[in-house]
C-alpha atoms as a PDB file:
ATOM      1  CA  UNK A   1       0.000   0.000   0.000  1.00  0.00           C
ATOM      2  CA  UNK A   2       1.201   3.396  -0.902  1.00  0.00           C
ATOM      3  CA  UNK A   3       1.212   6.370   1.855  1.00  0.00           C
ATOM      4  CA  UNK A   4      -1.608   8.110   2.562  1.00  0.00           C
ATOM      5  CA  UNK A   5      -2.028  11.596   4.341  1.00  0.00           C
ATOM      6  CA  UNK A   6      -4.278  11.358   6.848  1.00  0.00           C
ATOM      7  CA  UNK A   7      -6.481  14.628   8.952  1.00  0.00           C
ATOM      8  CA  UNK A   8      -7.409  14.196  12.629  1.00  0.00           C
ATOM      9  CA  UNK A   9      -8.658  15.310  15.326  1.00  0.00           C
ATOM     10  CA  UNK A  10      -8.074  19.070  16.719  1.00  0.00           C
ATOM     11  CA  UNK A  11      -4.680  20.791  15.616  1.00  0.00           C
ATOM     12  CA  UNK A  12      -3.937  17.894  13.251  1.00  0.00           C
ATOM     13  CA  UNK A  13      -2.449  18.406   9.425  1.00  0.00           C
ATOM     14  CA  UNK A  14      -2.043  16.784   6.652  1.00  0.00           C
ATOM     15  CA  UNK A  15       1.719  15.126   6.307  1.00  0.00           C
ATOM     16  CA  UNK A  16       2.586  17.505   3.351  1.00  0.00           C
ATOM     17  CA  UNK A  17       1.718  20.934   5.702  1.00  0.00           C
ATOM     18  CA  UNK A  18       4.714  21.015   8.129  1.00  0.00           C
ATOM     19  CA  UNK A  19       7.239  22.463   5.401  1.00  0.00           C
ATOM     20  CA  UNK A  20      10.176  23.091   7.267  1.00  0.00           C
ATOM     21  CA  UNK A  21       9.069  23.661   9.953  1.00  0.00           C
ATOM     22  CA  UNK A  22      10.632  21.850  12.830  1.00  0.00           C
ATOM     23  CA  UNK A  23       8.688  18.266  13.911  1.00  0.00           C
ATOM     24  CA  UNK A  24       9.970  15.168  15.573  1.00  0.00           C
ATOM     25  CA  UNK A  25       8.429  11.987  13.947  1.00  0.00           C
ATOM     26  CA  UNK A  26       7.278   8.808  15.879  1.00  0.00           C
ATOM     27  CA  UNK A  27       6.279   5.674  13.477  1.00  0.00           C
ATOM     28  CA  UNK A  28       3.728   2.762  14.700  1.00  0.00           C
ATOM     29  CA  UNK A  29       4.181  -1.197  13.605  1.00  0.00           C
ATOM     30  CA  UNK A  30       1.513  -3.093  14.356  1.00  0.00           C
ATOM     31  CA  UNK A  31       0.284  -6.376  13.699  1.00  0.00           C
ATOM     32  CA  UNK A  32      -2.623  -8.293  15.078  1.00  0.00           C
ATOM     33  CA  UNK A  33      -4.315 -12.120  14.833  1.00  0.00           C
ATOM     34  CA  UNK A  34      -0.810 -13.746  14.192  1.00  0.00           C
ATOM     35  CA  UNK A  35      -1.862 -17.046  15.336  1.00  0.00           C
ATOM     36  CA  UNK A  36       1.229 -18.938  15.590  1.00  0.00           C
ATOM     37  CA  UNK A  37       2.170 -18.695  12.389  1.00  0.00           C
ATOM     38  CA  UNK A  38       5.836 -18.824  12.632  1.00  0.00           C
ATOM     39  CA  UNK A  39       6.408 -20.115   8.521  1.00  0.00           C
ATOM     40  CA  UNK A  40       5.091 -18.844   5.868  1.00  0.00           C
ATOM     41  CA  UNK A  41       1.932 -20.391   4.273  1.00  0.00           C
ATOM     42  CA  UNK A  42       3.165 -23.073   2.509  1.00  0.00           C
ATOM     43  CA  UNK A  43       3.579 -23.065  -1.314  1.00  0.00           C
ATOM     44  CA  UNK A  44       0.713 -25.241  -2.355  1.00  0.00           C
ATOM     45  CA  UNK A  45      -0.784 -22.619  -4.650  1.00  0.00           C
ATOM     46  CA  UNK A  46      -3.542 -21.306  -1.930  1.00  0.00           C
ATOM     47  CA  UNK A  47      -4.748 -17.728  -1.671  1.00  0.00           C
ATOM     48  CA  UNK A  48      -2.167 -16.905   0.988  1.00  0.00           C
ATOM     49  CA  UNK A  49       0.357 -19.289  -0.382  1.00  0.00           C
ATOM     50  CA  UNK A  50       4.155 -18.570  -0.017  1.00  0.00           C
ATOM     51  CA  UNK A  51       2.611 -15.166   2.686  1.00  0.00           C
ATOM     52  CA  UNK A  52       3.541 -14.219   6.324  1.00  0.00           C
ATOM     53  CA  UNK A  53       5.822 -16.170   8.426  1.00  0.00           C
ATOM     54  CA  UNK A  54       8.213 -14.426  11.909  1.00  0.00           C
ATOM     55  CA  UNK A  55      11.281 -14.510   9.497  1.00  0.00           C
ATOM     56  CA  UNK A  56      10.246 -11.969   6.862  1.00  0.00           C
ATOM     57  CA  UNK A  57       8.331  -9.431   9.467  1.00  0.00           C
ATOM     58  CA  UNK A  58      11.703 -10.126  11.929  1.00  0.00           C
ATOM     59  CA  UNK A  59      13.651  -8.560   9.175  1.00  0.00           C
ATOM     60  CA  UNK A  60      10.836  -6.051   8.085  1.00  0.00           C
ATOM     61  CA  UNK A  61      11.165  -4.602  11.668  1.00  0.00           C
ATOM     62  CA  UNK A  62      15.305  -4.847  12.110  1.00  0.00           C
ATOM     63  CA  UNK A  63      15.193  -3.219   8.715  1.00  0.00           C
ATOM     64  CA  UNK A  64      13.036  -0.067   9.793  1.00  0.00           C
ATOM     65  CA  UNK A  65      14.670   0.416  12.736  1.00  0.00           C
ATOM     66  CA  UNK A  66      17.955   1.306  10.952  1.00  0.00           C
ATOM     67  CA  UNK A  67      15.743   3.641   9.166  1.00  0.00           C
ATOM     68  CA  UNK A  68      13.768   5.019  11.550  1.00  0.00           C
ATOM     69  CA  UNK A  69      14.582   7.097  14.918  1.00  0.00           C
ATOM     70  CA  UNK A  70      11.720   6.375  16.968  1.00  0.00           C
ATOM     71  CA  UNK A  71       9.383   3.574  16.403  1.00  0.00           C
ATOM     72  CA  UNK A  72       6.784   1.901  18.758  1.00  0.00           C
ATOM     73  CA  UNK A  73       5.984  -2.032  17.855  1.00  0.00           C
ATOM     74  CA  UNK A  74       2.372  -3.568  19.023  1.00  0.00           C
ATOM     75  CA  UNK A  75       0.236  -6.431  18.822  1.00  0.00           C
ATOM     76  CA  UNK A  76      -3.679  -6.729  19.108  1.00  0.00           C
ATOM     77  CA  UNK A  77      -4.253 -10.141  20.252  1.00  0.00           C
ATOM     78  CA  UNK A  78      -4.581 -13.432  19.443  1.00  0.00           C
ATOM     79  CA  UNK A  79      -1.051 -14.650  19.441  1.00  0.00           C
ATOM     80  CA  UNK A  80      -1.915 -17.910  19.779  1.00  0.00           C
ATOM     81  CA  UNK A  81      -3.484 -20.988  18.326  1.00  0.00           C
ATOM     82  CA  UNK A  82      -3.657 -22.047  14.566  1.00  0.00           C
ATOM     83  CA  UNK A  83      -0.265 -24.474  13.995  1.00  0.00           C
ATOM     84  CA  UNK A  84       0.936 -27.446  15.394  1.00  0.00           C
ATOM     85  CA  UNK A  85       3.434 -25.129  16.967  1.00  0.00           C
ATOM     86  CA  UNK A  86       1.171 -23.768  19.624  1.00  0.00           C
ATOM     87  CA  UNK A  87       0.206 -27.213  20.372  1.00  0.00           C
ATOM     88  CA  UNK A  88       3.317 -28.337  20.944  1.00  0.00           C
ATOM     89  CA  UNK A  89       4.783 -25.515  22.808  1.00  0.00           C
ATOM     90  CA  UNK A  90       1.622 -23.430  24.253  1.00  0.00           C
ATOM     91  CA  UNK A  91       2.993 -20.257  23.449  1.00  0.00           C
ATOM     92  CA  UNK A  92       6.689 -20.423  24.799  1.00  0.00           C
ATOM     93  CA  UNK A  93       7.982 -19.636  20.713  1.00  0.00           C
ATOM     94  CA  UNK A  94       5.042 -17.188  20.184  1.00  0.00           C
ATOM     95  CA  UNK A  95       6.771 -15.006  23.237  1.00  0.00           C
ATOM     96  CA  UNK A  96      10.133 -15.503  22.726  1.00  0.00           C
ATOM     97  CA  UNK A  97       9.884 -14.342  18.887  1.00  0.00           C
ATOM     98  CA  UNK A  98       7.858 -11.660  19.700  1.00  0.00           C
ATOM     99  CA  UNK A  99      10.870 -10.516  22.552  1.00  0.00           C
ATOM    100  CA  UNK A 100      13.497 -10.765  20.050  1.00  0.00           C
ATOM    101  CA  UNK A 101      11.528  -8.521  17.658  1.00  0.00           C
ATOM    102  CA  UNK A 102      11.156  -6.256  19.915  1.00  0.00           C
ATOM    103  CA  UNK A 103       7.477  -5.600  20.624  1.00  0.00           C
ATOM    104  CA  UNK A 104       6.521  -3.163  23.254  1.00  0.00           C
ATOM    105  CA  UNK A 105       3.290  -4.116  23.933  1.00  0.00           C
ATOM    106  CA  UNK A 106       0.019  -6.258  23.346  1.00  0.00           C
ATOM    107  CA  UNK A 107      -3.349  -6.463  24.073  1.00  0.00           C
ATOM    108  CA  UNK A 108      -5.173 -10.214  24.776  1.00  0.00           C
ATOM    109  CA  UNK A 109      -7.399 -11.787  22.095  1.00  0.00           C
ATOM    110  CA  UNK A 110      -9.425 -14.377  22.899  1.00  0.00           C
ATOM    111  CA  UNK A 111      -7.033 -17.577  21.879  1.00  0.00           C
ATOM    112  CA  UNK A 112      -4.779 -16.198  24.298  1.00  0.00           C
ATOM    113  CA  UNK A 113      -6.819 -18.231  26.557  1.00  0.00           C
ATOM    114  CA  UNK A 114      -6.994 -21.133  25.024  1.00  0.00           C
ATOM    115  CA  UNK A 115      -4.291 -23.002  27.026  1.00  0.00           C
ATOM    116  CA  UNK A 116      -5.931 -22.148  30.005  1.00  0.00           C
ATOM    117  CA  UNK A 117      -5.247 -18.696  32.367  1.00  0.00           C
ATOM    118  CA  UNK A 118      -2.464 -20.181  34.277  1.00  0.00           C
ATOM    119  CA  UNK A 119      -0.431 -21.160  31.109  1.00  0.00           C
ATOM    120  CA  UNK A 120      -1.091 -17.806  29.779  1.00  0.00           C
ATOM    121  CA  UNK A 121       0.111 -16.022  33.408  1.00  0.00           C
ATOM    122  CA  UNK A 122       3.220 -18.947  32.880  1.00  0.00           C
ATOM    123  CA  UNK A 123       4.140 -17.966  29.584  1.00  0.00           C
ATOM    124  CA  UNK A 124       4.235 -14.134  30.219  1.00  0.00           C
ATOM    125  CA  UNK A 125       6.560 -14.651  32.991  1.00  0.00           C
ATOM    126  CA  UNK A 126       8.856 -16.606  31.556  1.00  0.00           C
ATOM    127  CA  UNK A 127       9.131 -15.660  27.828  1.00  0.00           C
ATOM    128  CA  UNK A 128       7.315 -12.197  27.291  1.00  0.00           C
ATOM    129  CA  UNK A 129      10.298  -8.877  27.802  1.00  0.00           C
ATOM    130  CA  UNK A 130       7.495  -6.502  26.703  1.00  0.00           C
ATOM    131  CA  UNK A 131       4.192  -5.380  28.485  1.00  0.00           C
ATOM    132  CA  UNK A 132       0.414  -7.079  28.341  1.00  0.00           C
ATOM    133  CA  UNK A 133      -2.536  -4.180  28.324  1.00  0.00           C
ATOM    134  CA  UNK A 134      -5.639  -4.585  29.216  1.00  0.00           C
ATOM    135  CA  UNK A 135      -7.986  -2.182  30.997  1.00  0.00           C
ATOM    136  CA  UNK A 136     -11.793  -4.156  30.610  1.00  0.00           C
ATOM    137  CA  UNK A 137     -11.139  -7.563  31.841  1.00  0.00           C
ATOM    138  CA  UNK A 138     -10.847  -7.663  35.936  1.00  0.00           C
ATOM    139  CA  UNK A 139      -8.152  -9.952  36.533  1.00  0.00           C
ATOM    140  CA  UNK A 140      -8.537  -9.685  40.502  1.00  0.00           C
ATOM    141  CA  UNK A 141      -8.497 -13.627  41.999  1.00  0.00           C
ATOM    142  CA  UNK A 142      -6.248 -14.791  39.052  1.00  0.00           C
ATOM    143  CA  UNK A 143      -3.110 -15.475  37.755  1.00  0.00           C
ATOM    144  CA  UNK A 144      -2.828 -12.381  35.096  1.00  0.00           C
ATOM    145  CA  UNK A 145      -3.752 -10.469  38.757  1.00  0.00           C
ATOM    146  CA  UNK A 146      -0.625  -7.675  38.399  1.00  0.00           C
ATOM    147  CA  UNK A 147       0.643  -8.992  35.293  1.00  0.00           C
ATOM    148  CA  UNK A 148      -0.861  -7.230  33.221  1.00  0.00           C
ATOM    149  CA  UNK A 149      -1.451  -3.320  32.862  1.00  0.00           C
ATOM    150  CA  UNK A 150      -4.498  -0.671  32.228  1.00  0.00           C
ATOM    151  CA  UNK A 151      -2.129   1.567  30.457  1.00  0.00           C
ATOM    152  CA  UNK A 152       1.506   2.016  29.953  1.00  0.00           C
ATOM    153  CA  UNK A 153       3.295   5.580  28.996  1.00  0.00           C
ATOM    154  CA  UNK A 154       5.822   5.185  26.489  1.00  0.00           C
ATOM    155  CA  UNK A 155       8.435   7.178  26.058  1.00  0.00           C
ATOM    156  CA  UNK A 156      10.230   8.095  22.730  1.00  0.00           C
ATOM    157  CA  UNK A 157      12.662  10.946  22.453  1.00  0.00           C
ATOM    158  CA  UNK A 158      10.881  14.261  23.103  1.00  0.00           C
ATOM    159  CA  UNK A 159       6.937  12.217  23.145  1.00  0.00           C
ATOM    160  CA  UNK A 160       4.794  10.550  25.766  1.00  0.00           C
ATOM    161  CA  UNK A 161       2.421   8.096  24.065  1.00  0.00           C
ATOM    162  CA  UNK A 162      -0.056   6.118  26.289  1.00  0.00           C
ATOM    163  CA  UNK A 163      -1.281   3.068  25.044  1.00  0.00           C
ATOM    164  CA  UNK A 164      -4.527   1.377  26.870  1.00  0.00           C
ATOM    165  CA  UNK A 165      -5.818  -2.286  26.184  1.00  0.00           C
ATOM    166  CA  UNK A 166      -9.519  -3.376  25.119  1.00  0.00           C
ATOM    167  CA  UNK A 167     -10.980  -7.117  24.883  1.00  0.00           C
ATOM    168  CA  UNK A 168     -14.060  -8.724  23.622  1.00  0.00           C
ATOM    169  CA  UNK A 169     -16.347 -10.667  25.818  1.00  0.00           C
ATOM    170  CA  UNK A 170     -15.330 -13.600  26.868  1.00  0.00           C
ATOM    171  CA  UNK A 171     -18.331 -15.643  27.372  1.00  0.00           C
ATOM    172  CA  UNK A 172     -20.096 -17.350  25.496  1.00  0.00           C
ATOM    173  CA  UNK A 173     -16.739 -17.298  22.747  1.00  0.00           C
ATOM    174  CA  UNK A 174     -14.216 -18.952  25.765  1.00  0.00           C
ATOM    175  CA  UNK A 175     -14.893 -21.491  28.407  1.00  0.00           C
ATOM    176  CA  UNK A 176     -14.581 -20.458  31.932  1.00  0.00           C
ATOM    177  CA  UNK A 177     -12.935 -22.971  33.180  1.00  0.00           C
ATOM    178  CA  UNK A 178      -9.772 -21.174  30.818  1.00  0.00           C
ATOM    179  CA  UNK A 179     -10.544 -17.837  31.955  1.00  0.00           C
ATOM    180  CA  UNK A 180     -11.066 -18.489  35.623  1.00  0.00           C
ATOM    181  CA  UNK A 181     -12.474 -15.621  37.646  1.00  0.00           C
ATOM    182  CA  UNK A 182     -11.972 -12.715  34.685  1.00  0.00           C
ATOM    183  CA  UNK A 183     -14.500 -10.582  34.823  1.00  0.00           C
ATOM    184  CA  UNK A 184     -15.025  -8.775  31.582  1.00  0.00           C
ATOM    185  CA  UNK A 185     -16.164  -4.606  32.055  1.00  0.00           C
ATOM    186  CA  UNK A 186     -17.829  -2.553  29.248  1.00  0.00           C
ATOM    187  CA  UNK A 187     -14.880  -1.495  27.141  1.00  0.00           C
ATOM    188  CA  UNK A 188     -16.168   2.227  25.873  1.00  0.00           C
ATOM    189  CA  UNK A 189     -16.772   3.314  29.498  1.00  0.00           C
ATOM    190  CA  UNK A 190     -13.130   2.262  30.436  1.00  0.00           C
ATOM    191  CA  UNK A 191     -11.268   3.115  27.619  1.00  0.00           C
ATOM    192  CA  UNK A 192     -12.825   6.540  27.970  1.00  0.00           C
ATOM    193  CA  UNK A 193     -11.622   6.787  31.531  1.00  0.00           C
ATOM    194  CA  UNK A 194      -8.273   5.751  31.383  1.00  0.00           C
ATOM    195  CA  UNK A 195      -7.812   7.889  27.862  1.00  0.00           C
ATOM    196  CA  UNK A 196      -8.975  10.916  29.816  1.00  0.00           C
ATOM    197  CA  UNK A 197      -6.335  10.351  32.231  1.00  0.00           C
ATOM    198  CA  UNK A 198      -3.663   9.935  29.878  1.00  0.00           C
ATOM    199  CA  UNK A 199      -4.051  12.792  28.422  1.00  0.00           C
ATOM    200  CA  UNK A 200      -5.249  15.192  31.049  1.00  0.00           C
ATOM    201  CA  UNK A 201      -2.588  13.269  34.151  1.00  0.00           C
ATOM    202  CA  UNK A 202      -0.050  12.051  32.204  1.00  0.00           C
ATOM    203  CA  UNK A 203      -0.091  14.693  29.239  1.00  0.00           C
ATOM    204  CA  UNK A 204       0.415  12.272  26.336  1.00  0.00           C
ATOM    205  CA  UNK A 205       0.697  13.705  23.207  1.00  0.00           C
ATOM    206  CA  UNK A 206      -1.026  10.725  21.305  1.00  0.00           C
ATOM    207  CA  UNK A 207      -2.980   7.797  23.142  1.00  0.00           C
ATOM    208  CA  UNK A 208      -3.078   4.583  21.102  1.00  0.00           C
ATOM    209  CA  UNK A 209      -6.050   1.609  22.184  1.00  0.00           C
ATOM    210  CA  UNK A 210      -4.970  -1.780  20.963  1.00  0.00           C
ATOM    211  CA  UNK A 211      -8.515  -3.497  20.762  1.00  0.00           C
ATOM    212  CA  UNK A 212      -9.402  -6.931  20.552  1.00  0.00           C
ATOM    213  CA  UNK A 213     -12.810  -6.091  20.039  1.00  0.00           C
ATOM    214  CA  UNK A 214     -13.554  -6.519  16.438  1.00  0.00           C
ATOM    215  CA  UNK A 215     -13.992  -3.727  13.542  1.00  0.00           C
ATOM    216  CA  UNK A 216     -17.523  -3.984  12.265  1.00  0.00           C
ATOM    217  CA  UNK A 217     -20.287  -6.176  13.054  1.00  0.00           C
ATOM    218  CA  UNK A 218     -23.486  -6.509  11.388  1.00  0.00           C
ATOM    219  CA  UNK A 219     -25.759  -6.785  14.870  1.00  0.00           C
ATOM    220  CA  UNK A 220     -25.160  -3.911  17.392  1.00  0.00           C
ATOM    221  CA  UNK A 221     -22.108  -5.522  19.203  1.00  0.00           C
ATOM    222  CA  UNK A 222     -18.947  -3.189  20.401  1.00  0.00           C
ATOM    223  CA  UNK A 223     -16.465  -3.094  18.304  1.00  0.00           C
ATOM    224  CA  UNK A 224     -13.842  -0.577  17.187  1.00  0.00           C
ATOM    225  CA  UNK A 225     -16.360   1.806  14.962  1.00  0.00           C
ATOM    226  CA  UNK A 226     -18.516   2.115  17.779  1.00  0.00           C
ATOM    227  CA  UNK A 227     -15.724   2.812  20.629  1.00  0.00           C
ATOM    228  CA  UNK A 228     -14.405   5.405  17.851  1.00  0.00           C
ATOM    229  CA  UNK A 229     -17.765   7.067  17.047  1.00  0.00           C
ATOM    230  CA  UNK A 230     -18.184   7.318  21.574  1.00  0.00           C
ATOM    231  CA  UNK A 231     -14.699   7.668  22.650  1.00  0.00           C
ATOM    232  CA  UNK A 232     -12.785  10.828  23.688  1.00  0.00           C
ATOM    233  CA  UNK A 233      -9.331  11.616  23.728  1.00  0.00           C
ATOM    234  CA  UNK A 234      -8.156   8.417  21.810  1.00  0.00           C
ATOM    235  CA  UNK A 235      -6.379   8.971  18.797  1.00  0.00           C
ATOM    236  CA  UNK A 236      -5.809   5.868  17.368  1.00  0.00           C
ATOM    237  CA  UNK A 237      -7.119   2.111  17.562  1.00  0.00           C
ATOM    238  CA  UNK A 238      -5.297  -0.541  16.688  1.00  0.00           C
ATOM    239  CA  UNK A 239      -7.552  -3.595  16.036  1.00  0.00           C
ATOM    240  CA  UNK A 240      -7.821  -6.979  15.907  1.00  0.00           C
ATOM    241  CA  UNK A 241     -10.183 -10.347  16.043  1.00  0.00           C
ATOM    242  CA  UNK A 242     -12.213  -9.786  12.744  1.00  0.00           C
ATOM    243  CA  UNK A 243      -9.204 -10.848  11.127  1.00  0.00           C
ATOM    244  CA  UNK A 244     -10.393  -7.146   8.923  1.00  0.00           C
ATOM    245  CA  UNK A 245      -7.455  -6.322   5.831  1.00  0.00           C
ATOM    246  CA  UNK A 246      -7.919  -2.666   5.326  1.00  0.00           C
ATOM    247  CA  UNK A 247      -6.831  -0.744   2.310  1.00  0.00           C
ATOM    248  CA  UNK A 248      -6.446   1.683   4.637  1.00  0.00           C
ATOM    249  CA  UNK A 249      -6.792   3.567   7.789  1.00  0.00           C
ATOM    250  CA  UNK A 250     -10.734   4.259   8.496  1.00  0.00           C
ATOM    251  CA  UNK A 251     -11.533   7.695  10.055  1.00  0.00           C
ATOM    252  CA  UNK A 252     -14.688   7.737  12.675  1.00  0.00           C
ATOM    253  CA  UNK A 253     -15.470  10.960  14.124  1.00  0.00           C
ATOM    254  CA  UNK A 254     -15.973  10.636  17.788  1.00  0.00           C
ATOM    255  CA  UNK A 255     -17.916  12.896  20.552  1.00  0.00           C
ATOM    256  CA  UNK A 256     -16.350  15.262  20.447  1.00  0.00           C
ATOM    257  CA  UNK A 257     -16.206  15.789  16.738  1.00  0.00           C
ATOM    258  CA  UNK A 258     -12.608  14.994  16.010  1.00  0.00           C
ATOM    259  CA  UNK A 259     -11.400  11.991  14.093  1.00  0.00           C
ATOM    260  CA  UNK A 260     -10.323   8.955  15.033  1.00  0.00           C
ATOM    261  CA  UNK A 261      -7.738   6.874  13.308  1.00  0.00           C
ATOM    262  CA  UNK A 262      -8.718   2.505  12.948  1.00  0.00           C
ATOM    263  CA  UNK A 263      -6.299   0.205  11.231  1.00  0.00           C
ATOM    264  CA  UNK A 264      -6.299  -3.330  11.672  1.00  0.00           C
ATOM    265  CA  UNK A 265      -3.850  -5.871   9.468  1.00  0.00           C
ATOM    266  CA  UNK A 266      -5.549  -8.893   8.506  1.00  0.00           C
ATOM    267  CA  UNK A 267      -3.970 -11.762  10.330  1.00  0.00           C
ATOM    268  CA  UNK A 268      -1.327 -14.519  10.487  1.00  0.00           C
ATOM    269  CA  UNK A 269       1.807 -12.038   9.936  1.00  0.00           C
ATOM    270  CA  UNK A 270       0.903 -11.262   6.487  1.00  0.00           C
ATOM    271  CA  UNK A 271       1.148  -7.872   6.840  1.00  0.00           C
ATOM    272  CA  UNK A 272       2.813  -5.468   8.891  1.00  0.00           C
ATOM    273  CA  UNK A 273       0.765  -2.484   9.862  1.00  0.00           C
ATOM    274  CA  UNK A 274       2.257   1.006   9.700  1.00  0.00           C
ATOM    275  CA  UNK A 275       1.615   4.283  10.843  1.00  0.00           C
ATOM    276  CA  UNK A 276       4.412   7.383  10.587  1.00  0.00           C
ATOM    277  CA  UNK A 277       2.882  10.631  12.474  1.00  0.00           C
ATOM    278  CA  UNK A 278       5.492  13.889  12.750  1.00  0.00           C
ATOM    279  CA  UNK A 279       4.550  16.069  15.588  1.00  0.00           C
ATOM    280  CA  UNK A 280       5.084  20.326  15.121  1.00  0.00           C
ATOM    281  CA  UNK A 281       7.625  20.871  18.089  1.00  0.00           C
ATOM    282  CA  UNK A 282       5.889  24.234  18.393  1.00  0.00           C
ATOM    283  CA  UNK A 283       2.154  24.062  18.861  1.00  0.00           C
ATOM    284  CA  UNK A 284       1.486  20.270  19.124  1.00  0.00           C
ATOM    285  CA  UNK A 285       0.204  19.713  15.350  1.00  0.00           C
ATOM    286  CA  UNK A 286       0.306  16.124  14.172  1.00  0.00           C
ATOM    287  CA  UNK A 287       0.253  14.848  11.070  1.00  0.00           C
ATOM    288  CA  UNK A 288      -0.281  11.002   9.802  1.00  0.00           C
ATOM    289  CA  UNK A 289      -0.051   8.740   6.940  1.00  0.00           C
ATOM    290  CA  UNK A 290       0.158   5.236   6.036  1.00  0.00           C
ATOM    291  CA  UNK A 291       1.868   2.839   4.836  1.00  0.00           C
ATOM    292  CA  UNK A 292       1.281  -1.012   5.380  1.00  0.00           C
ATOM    293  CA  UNK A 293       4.284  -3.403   4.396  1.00  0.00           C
ATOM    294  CA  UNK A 294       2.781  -6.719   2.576  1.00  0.00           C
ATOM    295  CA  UNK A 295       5.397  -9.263   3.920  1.00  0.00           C
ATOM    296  CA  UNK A 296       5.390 -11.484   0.307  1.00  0.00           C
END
């Protein structure tokens, strides 16, 4: 996909507005619904034939990070399940790959689960170097109790950039005896919360929600249009579940009238989602664009 200027929100531009004027530049990889697909699809002339696989997004990432001064790396659930591999291992490889990337962050999807809660709490501790967010599922009276965070405040060269955690409901899609006492909250009501605080407390200057909630359903279920179109003070989601390829970014207007940014990357590592945004030094303008990496 080529790059694509993107308008948002209050004091934002479009990426060709700056001039030269000074800006410092932040760029977001993202990927979502990976499910354990550490090879490529094989070469048995399906539609995804040949696609994906840790190797080519591995070097993807190493590569843009010569390029690049400042670049955040995040994942929107569903790590696991879908080859032999997470059978086998349970999501020890899944981890460890995703630590010697170089990921920052994830949210849970749902298949996260699907070894149980205590395998999940297991593999985090002993495999995962970067954070778990989630800010809608109560994980009081279980093993993810403390391991895993509302929000997290990242911070890259002159920015702060909070990044808060969504997830679907759980029941009814996972059995409880693999989520154990996880209560799941409404997501809107929370991410609104804990955006407001990042911006207003922490004084982020872009807050980022990596949802496992879904992009678009046909009922009237939550998913990431609808926590765009009643969220304030998040800038971008990040999505996942739907398994949703997007030509690109959508743009949902939310209460307050400003847009929102959605992407969401298909699934199992075939693309890598990206999203460059230069910030004016001098007045806090942002602009965006686009540009995901097909990893053929």
């Amino acid at each position: 996909m080529g790059a694509t200027g993107i308008l948002l929100g209050s004091g934002l531009t479009p990426a060709f507005a700056f001039g030269d004027r000074p800006t410092t530049r932040l760029t977001i990889l993202h990927t979502n619904d990976w499910h354990s697909r550490i090879d490529p699809f094989p070469q048995d002339g399906g539609r995804n034939a040949g696609q994906g696989g840790v190797v080519r997004r591995a070097r993807k990432i190493e590569e843009l990070r010569r390029e690049l001064d400042q670049v955040l790396l995040l994942d929107c659930g569903d790590i696991f399940q879908g080859t032999p591999y997470f059978n086998l291992y349970a999501g020890e490889l899944e981890l460890k790959l995703m630590s010697q990337m170089g990921y920052d962050a994830a949210t849970i999807g749902n298949h996260d689960f699907d070894a149980g809660i205590e395998n999940l709490a297991q593999q985090m501790d002993q495999h995962a170097n970067f954070r778990f967010i989630n800010c809608n599922y109560d994980f009081r009276n279980t093993p993810l109790s403390a391991k895993v965070l509302p929000y997290h405040v990242f911070q890259k060269g002159e920015l702060k950039i909070g990044v808060l955690g969504v997830g679907i409901e759980l029941e009814g899609l996972v059995p409880t005896a693999l989520t154990g006492e996880t209560q799941y909250q409404d997501p809107i009501a929370i991410a609104n919360t804990t955006a407001a605080h990042l911006k207003e407390e922490e004084k982020c200057d872009l807050v980022i929600c990596l949802s496992h909630l879904g992009y678009r359903y046909r009922e009237e279920k939550v998913s990431d249009m609808i926590l765009a179109a009643q969220s304030r003070n998040i800038d971008i989601i990040l999505g996942g579940h739907t398994h949703t390829f997007l030509d690109e970014p959508v743009i949902v207007k939310n209460r307050n009238e400003q847009g929102v940014l959605i992407n969401q990357v298909g699934w199992a590592g075939i693309l890598l989602g990206r999203i460059d945004i230069e910030f004016e030094r001098r007045g806090g303008k942002r602009c965006f664009s686009c540009a995901n990496e097909w990893l053929e």
